[in-house]
Protein backbone atom coordinates (compact mmCIF):
# COMPACT_ATOMS: atom_id res chain seq x y z
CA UNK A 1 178.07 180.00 45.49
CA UNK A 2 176.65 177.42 47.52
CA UNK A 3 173.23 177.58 45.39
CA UNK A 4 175.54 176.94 42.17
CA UNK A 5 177.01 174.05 43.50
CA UNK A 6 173.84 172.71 44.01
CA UNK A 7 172.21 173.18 40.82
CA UNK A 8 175.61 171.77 38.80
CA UNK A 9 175.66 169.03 41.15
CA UNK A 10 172.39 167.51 39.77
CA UNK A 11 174.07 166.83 36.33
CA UNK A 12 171.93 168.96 33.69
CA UNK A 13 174.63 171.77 32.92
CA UNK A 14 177.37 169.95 30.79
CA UNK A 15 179.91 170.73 33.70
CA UNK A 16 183.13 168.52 34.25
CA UNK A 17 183.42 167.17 38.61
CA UNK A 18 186.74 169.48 39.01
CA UNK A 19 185.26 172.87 37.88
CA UNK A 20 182.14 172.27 40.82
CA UNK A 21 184.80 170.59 42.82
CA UNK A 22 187.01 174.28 42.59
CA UNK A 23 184.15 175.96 43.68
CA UNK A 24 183.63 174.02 46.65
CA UNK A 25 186.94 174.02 47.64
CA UNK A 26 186.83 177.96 47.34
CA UNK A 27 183.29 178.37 49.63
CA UNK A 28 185.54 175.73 52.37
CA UNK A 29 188.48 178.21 51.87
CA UNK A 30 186.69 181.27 52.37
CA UNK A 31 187.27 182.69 48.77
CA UNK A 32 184.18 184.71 48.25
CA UNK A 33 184.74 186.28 44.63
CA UNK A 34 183.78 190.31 44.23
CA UNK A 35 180.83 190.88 42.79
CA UNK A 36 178.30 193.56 41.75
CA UNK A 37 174.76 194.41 41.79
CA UNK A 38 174.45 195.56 38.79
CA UNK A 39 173.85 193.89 35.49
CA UNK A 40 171.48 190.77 35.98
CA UNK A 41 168.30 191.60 34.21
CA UNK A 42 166.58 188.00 35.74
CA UNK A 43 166.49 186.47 32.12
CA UNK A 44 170.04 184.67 30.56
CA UNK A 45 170.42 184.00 34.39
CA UNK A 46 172.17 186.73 36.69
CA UNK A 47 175.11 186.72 33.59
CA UNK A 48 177.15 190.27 35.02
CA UNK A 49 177.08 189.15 38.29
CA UNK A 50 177.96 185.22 37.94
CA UNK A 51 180.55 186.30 35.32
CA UNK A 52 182.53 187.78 38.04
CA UNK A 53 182.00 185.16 40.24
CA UNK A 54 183.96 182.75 37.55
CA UNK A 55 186.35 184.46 36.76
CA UNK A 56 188.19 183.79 39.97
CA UNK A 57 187.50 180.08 38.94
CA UNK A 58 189.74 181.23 35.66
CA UNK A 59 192.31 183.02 37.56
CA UNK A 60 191.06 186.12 37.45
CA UNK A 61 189.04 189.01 39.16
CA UNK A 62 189.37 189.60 42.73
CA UNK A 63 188.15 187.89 46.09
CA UNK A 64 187.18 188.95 49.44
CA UNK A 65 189.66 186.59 51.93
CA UNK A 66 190.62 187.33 55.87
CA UNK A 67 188.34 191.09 55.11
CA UNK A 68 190.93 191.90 52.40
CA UNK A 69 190.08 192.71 48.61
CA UNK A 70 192.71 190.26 46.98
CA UNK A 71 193.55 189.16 43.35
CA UNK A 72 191.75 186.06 42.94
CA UNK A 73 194.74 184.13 41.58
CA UNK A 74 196.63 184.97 44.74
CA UNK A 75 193.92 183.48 46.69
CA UNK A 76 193.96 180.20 44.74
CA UNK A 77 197.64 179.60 45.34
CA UNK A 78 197.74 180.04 48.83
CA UNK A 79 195.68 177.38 49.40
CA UNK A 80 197.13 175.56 46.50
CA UNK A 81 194.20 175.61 44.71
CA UNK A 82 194.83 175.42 40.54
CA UNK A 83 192.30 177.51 38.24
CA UNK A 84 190.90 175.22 35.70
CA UNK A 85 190.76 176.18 32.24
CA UNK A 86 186.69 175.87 30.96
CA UNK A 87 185.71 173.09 28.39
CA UNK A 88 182.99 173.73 26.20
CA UNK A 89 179.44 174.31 27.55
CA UNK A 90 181.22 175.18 31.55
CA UNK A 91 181.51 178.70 30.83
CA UNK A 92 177.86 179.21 30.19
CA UNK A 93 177.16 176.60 33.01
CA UNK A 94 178.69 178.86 35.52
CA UNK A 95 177.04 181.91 34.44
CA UNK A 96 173.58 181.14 33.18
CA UNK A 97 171.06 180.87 36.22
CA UNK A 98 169.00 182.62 39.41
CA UNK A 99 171.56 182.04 42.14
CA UNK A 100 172.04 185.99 42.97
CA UNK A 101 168.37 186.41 42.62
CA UNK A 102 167.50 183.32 45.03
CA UNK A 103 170.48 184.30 47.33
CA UNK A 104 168.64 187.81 47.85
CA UNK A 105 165.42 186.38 48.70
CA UNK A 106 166.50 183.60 51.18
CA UNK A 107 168.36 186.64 53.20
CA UNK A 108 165.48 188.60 52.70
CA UNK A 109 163.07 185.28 53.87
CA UNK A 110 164.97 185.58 57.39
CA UNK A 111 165.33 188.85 57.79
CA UNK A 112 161.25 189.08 57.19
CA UNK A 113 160.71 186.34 59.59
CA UNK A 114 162.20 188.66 62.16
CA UNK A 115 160.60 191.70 61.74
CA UNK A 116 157.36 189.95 61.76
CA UNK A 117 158.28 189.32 65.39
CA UNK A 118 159.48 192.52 66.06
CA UNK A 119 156.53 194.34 64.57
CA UNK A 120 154.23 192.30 66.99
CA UNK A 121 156.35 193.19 70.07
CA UNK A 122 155.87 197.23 68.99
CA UNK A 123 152.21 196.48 68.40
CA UNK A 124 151.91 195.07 71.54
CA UNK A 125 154.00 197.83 73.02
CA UNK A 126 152.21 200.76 71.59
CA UNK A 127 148.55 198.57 72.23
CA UNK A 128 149.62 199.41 75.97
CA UNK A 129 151.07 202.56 76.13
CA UNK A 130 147.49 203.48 73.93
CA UNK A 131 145.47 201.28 76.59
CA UNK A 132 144.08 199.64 74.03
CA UNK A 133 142.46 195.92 74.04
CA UNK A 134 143.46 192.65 73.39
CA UNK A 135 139.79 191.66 72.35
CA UNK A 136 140.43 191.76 68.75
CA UNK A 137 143.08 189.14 68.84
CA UNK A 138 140.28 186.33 69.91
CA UNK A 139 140.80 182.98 68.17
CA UNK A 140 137.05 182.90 67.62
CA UNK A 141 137.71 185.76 65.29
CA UNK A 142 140.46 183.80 63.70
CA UNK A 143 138.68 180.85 63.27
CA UNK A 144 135.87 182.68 61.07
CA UNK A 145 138.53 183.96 58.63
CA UNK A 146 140.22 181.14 57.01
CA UNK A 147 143.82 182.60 55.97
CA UNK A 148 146.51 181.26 58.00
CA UNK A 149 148.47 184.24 58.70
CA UNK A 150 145.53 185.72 60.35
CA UNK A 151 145.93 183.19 62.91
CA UNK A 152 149.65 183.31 63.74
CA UNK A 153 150.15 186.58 64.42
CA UNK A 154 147.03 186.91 66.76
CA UNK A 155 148.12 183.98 68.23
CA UNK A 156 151.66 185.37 68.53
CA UNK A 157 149.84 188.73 70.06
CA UNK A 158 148.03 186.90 72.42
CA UNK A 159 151.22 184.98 73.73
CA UNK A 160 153.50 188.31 73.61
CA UNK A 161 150.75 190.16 75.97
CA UNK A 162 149.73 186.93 78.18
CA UNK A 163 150.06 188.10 81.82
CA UNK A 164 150.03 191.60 81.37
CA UNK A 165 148.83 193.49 84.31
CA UNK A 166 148.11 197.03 82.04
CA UNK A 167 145.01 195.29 79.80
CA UNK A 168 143.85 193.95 83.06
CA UNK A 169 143.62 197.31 84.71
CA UNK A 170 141.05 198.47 82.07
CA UNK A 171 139.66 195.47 80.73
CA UNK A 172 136.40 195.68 82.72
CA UNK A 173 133.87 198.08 81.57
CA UNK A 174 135.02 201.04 83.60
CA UNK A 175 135.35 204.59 82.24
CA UNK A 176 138.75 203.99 80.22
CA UNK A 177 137.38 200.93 78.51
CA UNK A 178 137.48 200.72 74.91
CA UNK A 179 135.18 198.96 73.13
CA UNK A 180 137.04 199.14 69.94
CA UNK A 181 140.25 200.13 69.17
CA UNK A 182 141.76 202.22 65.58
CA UNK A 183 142.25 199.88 63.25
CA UNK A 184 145.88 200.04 63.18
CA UNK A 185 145.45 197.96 66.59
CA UNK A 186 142.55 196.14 65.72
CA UNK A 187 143.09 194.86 61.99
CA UNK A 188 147.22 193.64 63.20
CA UNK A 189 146.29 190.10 62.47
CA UNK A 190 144.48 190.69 59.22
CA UNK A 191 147.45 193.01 57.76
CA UNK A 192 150.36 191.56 59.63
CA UNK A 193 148.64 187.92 58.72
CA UNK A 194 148.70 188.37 54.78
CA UNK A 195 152.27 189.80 55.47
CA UNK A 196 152.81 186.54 56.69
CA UNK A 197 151.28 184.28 54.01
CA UNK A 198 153.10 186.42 51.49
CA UNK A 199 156.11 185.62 53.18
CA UNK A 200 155.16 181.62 53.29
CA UNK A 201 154.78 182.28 49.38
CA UNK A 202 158.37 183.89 49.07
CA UNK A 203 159.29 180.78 51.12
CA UNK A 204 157.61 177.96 49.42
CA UNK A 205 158.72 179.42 45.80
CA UNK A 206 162.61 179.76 47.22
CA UNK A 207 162.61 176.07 48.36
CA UNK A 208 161.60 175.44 44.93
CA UNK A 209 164.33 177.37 43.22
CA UNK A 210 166.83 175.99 45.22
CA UNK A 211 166.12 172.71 44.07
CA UNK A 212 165.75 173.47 40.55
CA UNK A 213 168.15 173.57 37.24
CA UNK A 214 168.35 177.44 35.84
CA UNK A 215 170.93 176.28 33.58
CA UNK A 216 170.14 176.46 29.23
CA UNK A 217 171.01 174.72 27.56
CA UNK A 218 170.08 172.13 29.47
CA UNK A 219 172.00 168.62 28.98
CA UNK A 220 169.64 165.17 29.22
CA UNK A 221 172.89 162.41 29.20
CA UNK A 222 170.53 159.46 29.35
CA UNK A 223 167.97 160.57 26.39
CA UNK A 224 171.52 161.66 24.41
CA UNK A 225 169.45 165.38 24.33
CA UNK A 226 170.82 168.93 24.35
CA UNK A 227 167.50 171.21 24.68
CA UNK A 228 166.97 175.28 24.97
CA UNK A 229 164.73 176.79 27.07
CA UNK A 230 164.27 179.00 29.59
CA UNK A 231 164.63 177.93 32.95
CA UNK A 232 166.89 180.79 33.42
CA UNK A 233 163.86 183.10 33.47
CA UNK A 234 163.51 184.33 36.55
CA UNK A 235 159.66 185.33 36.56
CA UNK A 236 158.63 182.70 39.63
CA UNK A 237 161.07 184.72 42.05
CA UNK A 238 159.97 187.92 40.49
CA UNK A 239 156.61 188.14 41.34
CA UNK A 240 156.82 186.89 45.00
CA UNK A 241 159.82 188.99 45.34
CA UNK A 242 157.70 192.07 44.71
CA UNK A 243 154.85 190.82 46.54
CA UNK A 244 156.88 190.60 49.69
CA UNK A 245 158.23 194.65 48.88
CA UNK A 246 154.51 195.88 49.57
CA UNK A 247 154.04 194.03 52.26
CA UNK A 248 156.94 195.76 53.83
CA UNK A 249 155.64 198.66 52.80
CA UNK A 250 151.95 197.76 54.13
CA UNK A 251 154.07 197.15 57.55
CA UNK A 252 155.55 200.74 57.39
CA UNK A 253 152.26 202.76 57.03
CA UNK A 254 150.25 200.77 59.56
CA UNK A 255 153.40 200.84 62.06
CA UNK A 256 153.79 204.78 61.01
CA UNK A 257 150.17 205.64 62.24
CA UNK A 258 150.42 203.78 65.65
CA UNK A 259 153.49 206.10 66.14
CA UNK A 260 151.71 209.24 64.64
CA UNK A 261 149.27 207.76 67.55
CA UNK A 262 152.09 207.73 70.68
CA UNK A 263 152.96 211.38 69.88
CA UNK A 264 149.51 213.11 68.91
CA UNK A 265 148.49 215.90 70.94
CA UNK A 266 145.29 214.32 71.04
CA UNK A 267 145.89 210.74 72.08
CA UNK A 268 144.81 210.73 76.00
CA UNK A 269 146.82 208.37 77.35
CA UNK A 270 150.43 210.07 76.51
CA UNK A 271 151.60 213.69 76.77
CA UNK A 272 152.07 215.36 73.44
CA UNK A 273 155.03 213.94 71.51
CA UNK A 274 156.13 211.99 74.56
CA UNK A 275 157.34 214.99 75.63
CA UNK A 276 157.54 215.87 79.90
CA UNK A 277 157.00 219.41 79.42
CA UNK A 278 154.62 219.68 76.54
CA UNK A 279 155.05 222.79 74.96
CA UNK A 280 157.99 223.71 75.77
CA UNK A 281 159.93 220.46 74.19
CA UNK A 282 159.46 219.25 71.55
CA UNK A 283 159.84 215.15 72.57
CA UNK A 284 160.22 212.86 69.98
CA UNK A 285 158.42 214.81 67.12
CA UNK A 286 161.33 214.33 65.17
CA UNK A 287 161.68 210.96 65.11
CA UNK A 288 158.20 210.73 63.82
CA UNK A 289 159.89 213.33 60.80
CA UNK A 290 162.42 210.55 60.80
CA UNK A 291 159.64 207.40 60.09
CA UNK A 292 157.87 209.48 57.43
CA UNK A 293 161.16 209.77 55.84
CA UNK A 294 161.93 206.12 55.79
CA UNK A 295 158.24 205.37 54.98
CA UNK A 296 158.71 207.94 51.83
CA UNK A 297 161.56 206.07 50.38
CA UNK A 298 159.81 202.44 51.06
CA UNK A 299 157.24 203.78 48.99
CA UNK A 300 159.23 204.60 46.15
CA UNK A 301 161.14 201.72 46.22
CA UNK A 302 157.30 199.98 45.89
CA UNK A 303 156.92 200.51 42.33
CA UNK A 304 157.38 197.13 40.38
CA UNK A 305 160.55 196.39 38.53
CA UNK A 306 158.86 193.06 36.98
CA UNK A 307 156.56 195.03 35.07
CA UNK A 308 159.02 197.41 33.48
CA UNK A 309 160.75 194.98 30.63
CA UNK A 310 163.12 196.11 28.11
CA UNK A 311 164.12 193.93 25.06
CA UNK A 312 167.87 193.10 25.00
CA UNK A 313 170.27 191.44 22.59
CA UNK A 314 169.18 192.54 19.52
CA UNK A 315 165.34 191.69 21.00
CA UNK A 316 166.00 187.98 20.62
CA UNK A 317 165.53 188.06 24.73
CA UNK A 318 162.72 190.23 24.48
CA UNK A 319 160.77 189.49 27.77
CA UNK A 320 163.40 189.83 30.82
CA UNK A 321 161.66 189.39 34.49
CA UNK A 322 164.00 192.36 36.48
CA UNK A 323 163.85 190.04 39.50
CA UNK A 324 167.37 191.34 40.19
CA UNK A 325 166.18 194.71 40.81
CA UNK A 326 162.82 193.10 42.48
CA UNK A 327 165.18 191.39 44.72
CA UNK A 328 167.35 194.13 45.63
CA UNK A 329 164.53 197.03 45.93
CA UNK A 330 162.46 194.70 48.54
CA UNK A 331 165.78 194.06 50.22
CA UNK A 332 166.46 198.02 50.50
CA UNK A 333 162.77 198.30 51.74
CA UNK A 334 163.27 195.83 54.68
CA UNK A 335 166.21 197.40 55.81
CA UNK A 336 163.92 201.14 55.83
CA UNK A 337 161.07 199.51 57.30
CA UNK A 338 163.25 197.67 59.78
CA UNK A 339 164.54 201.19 61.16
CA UNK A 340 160.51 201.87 61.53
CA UNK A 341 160.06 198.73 63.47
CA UNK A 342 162.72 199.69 66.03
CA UNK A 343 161.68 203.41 66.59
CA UNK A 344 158.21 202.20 67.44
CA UNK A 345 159.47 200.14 69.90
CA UNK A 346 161.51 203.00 71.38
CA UNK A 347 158.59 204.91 70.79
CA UNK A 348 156.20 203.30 72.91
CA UNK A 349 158.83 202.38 75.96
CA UNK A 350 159.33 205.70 76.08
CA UNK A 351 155.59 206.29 76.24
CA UNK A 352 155.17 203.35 78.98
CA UNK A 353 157.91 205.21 81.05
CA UNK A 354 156.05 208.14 81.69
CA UNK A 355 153.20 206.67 82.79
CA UNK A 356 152.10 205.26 86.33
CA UNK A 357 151.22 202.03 85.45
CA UNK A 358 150.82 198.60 86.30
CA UNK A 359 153.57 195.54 85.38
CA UNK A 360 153.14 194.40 81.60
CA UNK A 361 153.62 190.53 80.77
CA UNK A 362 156.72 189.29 81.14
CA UNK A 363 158.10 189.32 77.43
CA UNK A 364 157.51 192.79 77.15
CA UNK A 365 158.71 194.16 80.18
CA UNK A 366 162.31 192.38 79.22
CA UNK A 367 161.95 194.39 75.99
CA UNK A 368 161.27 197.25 78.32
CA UNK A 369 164.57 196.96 79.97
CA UNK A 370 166.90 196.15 77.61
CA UNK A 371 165.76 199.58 75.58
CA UNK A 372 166.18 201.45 78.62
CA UNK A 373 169.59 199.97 79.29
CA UNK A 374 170.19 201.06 75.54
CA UNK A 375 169.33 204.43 76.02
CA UNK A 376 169.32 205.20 79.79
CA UNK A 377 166.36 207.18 80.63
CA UNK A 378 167.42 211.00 81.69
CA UNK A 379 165.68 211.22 85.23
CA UNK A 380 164.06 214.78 84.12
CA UNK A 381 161.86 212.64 81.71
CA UNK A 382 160.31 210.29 84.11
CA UNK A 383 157.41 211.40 85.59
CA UNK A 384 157.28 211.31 89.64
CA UNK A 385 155.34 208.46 90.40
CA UNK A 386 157.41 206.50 87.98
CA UNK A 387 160.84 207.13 89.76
């Protein structure tokens, strides 16, 4: 709603003051029209599900107010608020741009932004719990590959592990030193760093977006000009929108095989599956089931919707984008992969519990105890020394 407002506001859409003025006063009132997913095809604008957003500007549909489903006209008069009745050009003004689409990807910016952070804490977790190093986080590697994201996130590794007493017990070259570790722990900054410059694309093409008119036809007062086209089109979120899906996905399968790692039988460090009595439990096997399931549907959700057009009314808009469904797939995949994120994390406390070990930095030993405050540690799963 708030998006709309902006791109009326500008003065290109042949809307009158008191329609944009109605739909301020509803987003100040809390009105927030019912709406649907289904329909926008990311070409004409997101028409199906901006329709329903107007029609509560008309008097009709229905509104979300105080968590109740309401009749929208019954939300309008109790705060005295008077539907207008559209003058030429306002209906198609309302309905004819990328404001669903855009709305997706800004909640999908922020929720990236933070899984970024949490995937570094579970790399950083599982790095320890592996005794793995820290070596191939060096700046001096950064500096010789020249993509930004690259040298965030090693720089953001670097800071989450600073102080920790674990990678100082085996830093040295004694027995348990590794010279190099898998790459799942030793290529984080190179495929959590071009997760991160997609994301900087999905951010720099949203600020964009925001700012623009996705309004046809478009009105130019000054030049006396009424001209079609097809800002409306909503290829330039499409593309980025999809880009930022796989790399989700990319975060799933390289976070999936440092958990496959914290519950092999064969990784030295842990007991097998993170279980006390290996063998005889099973320890957290399942929830390694649980991540390939997750990972599965990410995967699906991966294939692109931007590539699969169909031609609609009567083929006169015969090249759609499908950012809608771009939008909404990549959303659906963040919220799998996010459920990944967290159960390596869980994963690889649980790992650190059982073993006699030294103090980790600071940052992660907080992330330590609020997961076992969480999920209180049964005492018959903490191995003597560690009671």
């Amino acid at each position: 709603m708030k998006l709309l407002v902006n791109s009326l506001a500008k003065g290109y859409s042949g809307i009158r003051v008191e329609t944009i003025q109605l739909l301020i006063d509803m987003i100040n009132s809390d009105i927030i029209p019912v709406t649907y997913k289904i329909g926008s095809l990311g070409a004409s604008g997101d028409l199906a599900t901006l329709a329903h957003l107007a029609l509560v500007l008309i008097g009709e549909g229905e509104v979300w107010h105080n968590n109740q489903k309401i009749n929208g006209i019954e939300a309008l008069n109790r705060y005295n608020l008077k539907p207008v009745e559209l003058q030429a050009k306002e209906g198609l003004a309302l309905i004819n741009g990328t404001h669903f689409i855009t709305a997706y990807a800004l909640h999908l910016y922020d929720k990236v932004n933070k899984m970024i952070e949490h995937n570094i804490i579970g790399t950083s977790l599982s790095l320890e719990a592996t005794r793995g190093t820290s070596a191939a986080y060096s700046d001096k590697i950064a500096a010789l590959r020249k993509h930004p994201g690259h040298s965030i996130i090693a720089s953001k590794l670097r800071d989450t592990l600073d102080g920790s007493d674990i990678l100082k017990s085996h830093i040295s070259m004694e027995k348990d030193h590794k010279v190099q570790d898998p790459y799942v722990f030793r290529c984080v900054p190179q495929v959590l760093g071009a997760v991160e410059d997609a994301l900087e694309y999905l951010k720099i093409t949203v600020i964009r977006e925001i700012n623009s008119v996705t309004d046809n036809p478009l009105i130019f007062a000054d030049a006396d000009m009424i001209i079609s086209g097809g800002n409306f089109h909503a290829e330039p979120l499409a593309l980025p929108l999809e880009n930022i899906g796989m790399a989700l996905v990319e975060i799933g399968n390289i976070t999936e095989k440092r958990i496959n790692r914290l519950v092999h039988p064969q990784t030295p460090e842990l007991p097998a599956f993170l279980a006390v009595n290996s063998g005889v439990e099973s320890g957290y096997m399942i929830a390694h089931y649980t991540v390939a399931a997750l990972l599965n549907r990410a995967r699906v959700l991966s294939h692109p919707a931007v590539t699969d057009n169909i031609s609609v009314s009567g083929s006169q808009e015969d090249h759609v984008s499908m950012a809608m469904g771009s939008a909404q797939k990549s959303f659906e995949i963040a919220e799998l992969v996010e459920q990944i994120i967290a159960l390596e994390i869980y994963l690889a406390v649980r790992g650190l519990n059982l073993q006699n070990r030294p103090k980790s930095s600071d940052t992660l030993e907080n992330v330590i105890k609020i997961v076992n405050k969480v999920i209180p540690l049964s005492e018959k799963n903490i191995t003597p020394e560690r009671k």
